[in-house]
C-alpha atoms as a PDB file:
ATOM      1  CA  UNK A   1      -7.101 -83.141  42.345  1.00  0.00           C
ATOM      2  CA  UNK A   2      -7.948 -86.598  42.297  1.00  0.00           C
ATOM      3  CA  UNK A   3      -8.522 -88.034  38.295  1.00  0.00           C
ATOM      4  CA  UNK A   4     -11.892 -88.337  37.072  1.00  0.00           C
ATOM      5  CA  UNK A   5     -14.778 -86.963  35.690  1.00  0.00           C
ATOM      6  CA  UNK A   6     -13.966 -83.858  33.078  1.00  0.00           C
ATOM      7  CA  UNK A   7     -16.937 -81.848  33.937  1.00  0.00           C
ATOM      8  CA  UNK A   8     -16.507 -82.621  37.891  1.00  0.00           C
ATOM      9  CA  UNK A   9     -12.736 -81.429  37.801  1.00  0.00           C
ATOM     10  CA  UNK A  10     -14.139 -78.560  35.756  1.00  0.00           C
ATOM     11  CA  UNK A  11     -16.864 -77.703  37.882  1.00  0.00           C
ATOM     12  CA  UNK A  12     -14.655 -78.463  40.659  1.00  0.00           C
ATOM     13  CA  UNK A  13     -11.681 -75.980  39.835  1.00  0.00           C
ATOM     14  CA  UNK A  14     -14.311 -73.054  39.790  1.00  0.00           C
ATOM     15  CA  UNK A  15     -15.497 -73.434  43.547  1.00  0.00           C
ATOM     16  CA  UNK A  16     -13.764 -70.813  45.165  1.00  0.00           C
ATOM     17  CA  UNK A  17     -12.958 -68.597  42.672  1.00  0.00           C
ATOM     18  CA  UNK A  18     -12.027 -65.516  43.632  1.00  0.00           C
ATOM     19  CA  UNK A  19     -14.279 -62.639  42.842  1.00  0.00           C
ATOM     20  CA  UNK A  20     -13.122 -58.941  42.188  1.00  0.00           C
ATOM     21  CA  UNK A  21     -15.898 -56.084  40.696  1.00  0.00           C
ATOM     22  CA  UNK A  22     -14.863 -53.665  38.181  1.00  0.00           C
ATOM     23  CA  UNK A  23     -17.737 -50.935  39.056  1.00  0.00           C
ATOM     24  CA  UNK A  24     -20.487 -52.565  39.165  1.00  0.00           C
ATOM     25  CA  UNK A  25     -19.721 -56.019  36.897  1.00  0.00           C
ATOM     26  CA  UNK A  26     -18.616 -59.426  39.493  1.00  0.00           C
ATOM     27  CA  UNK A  27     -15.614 -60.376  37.661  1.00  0.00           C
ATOM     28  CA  UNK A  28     -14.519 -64.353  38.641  1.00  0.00           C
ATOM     29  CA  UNK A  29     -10.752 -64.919  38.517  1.00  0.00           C
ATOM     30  CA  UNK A  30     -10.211 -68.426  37.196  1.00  0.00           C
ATOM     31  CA  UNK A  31      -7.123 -70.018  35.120  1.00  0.00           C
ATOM     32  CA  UNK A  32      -9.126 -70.925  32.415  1.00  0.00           C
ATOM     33  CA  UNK A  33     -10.432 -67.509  31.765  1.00  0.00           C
ATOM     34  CA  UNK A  34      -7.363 -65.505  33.516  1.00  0.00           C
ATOM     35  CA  UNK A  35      -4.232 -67.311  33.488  1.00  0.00           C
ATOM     36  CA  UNK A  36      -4.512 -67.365  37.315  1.00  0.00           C
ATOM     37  CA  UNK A  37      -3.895 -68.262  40.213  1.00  0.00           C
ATOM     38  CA  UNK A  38      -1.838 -71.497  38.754  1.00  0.00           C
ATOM     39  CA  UNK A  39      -3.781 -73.889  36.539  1.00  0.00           C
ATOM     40  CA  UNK A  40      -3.802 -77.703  37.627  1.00  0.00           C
ATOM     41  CA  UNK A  41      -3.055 -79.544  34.386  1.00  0.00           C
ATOM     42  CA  UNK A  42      -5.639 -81.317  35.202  1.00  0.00           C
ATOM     43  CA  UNK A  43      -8.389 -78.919  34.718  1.00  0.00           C
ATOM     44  CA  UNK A  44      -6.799 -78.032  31.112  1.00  0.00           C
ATOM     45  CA  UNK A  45      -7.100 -81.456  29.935  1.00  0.00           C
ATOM     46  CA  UNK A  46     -10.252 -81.865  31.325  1.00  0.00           C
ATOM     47  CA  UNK A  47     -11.529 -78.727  29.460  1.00  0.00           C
ATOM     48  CA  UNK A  48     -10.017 -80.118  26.231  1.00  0.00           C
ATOM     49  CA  UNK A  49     -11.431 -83.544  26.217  1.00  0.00           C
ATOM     50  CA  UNK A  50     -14.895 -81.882  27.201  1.00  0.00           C
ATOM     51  CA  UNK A  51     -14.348 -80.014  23.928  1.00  0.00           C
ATOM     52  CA  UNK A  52     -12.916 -82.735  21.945  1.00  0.00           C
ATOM     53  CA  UNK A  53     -15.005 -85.355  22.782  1.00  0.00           C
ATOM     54  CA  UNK A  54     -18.087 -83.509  21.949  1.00  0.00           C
ATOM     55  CA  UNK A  55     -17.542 -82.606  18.347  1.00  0.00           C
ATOM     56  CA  UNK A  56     -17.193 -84.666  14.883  1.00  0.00           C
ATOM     57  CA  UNK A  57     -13.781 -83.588  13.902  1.00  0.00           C
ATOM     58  CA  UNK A  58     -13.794 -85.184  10.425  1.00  0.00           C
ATOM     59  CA  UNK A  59     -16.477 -82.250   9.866  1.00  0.00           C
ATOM     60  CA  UNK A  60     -14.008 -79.619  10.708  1.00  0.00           C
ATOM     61  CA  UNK A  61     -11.121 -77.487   9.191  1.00  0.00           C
ATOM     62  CA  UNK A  62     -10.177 -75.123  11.322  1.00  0.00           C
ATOM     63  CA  UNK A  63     -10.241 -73.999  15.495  1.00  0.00           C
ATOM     64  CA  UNK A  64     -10.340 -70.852  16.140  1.00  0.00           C
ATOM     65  CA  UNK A  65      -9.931 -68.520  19.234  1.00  0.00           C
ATOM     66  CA  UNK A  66      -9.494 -65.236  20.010  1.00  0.00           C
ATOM     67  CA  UNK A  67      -6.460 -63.492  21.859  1.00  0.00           C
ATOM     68  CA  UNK A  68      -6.071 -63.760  24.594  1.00  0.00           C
ATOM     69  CA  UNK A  69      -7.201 -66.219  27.327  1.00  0.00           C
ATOM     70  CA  UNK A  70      -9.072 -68.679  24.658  1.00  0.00           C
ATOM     71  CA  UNK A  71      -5.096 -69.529  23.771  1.00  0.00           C
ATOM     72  CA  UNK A  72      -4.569 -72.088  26.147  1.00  0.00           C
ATOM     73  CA  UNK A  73      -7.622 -74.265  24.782  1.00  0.00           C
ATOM     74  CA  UNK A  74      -6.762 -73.637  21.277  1.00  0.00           C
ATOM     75  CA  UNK A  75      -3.458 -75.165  21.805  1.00  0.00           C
ATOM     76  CA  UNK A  76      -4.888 -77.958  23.963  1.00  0.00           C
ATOM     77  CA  UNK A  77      -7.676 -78.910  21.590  1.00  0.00           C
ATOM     78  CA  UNK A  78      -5.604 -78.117  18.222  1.00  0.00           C
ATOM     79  CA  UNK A  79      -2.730 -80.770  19.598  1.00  0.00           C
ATOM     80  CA  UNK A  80      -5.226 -82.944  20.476  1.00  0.00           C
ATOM     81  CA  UNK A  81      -7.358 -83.386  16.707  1.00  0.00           C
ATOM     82  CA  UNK A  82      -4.527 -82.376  15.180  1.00  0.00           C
ATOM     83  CA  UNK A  83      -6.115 -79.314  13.451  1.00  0.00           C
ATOM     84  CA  UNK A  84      -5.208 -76.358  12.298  1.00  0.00           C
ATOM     85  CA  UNK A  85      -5.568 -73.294  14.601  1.00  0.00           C
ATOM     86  CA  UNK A  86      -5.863 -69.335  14.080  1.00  0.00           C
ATOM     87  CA  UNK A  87      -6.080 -66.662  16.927  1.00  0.00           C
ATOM     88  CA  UNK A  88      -8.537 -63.536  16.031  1.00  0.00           C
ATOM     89  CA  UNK A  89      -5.573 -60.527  17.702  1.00  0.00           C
ATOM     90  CA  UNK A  90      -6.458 -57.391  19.520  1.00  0.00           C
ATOM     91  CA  UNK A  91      -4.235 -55.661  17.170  1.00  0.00           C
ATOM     92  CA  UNK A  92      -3.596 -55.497  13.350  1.00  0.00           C
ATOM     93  CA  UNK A  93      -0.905 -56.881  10.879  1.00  0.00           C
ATOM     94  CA  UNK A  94      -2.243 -55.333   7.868  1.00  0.00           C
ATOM     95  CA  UNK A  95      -2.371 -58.730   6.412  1.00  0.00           C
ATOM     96  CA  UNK A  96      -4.457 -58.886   2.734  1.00  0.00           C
ATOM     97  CA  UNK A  97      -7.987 -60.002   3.640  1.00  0.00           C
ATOM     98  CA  UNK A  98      -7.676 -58.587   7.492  1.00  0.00           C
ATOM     99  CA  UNK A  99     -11.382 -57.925   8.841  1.00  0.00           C
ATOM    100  CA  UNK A 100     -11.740 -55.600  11.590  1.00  0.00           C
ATOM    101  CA  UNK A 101     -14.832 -56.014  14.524  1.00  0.00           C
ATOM    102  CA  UNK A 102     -15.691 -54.097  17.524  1.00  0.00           C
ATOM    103  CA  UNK A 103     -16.290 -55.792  20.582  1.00  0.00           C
ATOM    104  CA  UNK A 104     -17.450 -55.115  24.153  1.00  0.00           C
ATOM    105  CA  UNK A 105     -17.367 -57.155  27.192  1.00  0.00           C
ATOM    106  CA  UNK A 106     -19.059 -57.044  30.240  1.00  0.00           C
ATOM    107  CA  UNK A 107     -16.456 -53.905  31.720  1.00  0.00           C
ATOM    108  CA  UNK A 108     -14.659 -52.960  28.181  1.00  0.00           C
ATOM    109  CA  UNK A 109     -15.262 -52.038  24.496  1.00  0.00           C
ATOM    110  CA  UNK A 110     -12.394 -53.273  21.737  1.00  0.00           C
ATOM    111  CA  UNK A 111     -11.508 -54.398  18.522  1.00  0.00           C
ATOM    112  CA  UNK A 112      -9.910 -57.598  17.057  1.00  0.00           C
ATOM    113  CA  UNK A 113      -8.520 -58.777  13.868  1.00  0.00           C
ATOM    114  CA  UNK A 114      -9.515 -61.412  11.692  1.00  0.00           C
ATOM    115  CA  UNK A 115      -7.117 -63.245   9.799  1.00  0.00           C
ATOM    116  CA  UNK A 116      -6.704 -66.207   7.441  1.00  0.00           C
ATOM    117  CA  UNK A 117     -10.329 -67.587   7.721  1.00  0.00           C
ATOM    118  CA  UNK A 118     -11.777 -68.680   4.580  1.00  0.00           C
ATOM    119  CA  UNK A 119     -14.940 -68.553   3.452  1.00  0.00           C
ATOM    120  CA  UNK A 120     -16.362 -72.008   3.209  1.00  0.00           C
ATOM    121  CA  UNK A 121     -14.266 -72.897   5.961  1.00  0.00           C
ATOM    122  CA  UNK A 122     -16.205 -74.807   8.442  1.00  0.00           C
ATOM    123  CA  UNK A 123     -14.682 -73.936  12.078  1.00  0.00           C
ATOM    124  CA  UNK A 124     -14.819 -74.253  15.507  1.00  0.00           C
ATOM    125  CA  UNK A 125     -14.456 -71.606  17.832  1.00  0.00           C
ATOM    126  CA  UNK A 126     -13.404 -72.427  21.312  1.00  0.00           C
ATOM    127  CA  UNK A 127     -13.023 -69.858  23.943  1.00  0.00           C
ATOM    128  CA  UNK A 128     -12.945 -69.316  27.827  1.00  0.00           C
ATOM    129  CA  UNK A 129     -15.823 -67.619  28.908  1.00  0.00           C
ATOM    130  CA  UNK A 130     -19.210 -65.984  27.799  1.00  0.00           C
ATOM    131  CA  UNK A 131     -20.894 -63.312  30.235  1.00  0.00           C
ATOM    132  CA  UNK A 132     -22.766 -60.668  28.178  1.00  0.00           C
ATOM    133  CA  UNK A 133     -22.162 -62.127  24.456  1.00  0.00           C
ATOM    134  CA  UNK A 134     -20.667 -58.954  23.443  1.00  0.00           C
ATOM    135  CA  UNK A 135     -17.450 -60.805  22.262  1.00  0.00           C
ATOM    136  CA  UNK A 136     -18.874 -63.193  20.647  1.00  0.00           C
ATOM    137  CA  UNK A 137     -22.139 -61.883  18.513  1.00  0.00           C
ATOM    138  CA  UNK A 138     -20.193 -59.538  16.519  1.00  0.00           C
ATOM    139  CA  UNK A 139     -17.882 -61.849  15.952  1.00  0.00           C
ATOM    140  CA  UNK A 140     -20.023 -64.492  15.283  1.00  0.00           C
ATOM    141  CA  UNK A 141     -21.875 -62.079  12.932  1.00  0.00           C
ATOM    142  CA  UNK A 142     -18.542 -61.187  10.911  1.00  0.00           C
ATOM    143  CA  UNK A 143     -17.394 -64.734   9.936  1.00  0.00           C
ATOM    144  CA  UNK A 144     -20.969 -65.509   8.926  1.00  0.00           C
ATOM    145  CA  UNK A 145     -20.568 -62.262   6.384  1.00  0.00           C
ATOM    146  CA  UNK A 146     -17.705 -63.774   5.558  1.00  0.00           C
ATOM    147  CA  UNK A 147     -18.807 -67.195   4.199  1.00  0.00           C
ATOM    148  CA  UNK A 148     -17.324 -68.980   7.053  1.00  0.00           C
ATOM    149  CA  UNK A 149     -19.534 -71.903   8.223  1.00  0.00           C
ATOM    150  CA  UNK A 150     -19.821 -72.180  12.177  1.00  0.00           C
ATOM    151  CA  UNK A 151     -19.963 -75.758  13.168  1.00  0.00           C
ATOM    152  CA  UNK A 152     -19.592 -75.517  16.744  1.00  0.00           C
ATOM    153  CA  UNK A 153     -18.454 -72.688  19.361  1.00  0.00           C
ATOM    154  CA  UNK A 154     -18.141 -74.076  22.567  1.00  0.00           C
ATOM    155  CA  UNK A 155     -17.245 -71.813  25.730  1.00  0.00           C
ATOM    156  CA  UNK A 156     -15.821 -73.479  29.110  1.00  0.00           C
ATOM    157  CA  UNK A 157     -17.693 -71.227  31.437  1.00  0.00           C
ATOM    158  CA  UNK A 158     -20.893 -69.507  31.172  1.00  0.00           C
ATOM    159  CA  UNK A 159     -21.733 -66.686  33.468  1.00  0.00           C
ATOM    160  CA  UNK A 160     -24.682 -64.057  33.036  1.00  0.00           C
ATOM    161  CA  UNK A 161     -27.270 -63.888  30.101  1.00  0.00           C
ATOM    162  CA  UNK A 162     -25.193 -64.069  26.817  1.00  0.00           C
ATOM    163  CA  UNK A 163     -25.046 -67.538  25.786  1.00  0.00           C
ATOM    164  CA  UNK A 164     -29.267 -67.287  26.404  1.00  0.00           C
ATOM    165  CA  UNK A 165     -29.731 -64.477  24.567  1.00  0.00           C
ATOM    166  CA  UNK A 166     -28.029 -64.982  21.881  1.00  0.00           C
ATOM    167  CA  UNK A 167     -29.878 -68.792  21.679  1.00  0.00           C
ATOM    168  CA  UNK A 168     -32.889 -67.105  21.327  1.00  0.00           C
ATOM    169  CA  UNK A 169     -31.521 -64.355  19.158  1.00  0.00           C
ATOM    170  CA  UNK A 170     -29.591 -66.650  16.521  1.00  0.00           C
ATOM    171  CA  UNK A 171     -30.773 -70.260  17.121  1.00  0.00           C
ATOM    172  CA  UNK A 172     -28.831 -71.087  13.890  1.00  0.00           C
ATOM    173  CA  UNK A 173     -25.993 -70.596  16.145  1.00  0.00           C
ATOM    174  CA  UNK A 174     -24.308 -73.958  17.618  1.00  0.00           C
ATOM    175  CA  UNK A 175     -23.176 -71.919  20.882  1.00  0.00           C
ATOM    176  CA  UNK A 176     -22.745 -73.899  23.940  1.00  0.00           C
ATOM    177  CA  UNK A 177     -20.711 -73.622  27.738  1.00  0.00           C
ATOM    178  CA  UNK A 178     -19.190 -76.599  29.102  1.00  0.00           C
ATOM    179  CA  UNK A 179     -20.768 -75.203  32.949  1.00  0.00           C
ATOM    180  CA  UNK A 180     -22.805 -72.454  34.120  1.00  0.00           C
ATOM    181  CA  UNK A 181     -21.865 -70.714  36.845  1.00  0.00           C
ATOM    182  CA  UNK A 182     -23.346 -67.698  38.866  1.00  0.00           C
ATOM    183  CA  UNK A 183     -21.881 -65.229  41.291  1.00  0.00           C
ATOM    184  CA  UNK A 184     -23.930 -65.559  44.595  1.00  0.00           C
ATOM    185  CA  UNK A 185     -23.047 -64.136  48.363  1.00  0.00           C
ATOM    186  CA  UNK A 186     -19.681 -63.487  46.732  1.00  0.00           C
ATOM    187  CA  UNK A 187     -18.777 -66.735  45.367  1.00  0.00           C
ATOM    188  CA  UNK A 188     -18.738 -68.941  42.647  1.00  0.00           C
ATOM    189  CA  UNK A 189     -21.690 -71.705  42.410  1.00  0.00           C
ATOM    190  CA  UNK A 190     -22.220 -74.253  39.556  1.00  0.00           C
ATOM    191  CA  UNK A 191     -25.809 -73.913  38.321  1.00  0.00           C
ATOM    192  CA  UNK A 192     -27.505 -76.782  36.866  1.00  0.00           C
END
């Protein structure tokens, strides 16, 4: 790729996506949200300082992902603030304080684990992709019962409904995508 623009190397990077279905759900393959085929460097830091350059970090005590493709970013963004990180796991330690949720995705149903998030705590939440919202709303929900204040949650790449609907559900939430993208004819477009 040739340096420049963040969002065009972004936006770039998803063109040509490969698409495989699980029943009836078009499921993009991408390195942000898969881990393959091979990510360009490139399109990691351009992710990051999308993210980075977008929020007031002195406002901010802790980033937060969960496990597992919303790693990468979490590393890439908590290197470059210099802010703490925590990853919500698919599976439990038994830690004191750990806070269960059930989520479902687009083609599965799960549960992660919360740990060491504070209430008060004012955190960002950074993570790959947002189809459906079923990730994120009950997770979203749970750190709000907790006491945690959301400052930002910021998603590379939007695809489907959720970010929308949960907008118009919880407007008090600061949820955002980086690009929108759609599965048409069997391929990846950027939507506007």
């Amino acid at each position: 790729m040739v340096p420049g623009d963040p969002l065009t190397i972004l936006q770039d990077s998803l063109r040509g996506a490969p698409i495989i279905w699980k029943g009836d759900y078009p499921y993009f393959i991408h390195p942000i949200s898969d881990g393959i085929p091979r990510m360009d460097a490139e399109v990691l830091r351009a992710t990051r300082d999308l993210i980075v350059s977008s929020i007031d970090w002195s406002e901010v005590d802790l980033i937060v992902t969960v496990e597992a493709m919303g790693l990468p970013l979490l590393a890439a963004v908590g290197d470059a603030t210099g802010k703490p990180t925590v990853v919500i796991r698919k599976r439990s330690y038994g830690m004191e304080g750990e806070v269960r949720v059930d989520v479902a995705t687009g083609y599965s149903q799960s549960i992660v684990y919360i740990n060491d998030i504070k209430p008060g705590e004012r955190v960002v939440i950074v993570d790959d992709v947002i189809s459906t919202g079923g990730t994120l709303e009950p997770l979203l929900e749970r750190l709000e019962s907790m006491g945690v204040i959301l400052h930002d949650v910021v998603v590379a790449i939007e695809k489907g409904e959720g970010r929308e609907r949960l907008n118009r559900e919880r407007p008090d939430w600061p949820l955002r995508s980086l690009v929108r993208i759609d599965i048409i004819d069997g391929k990846v477009e950027i939507i506007d």
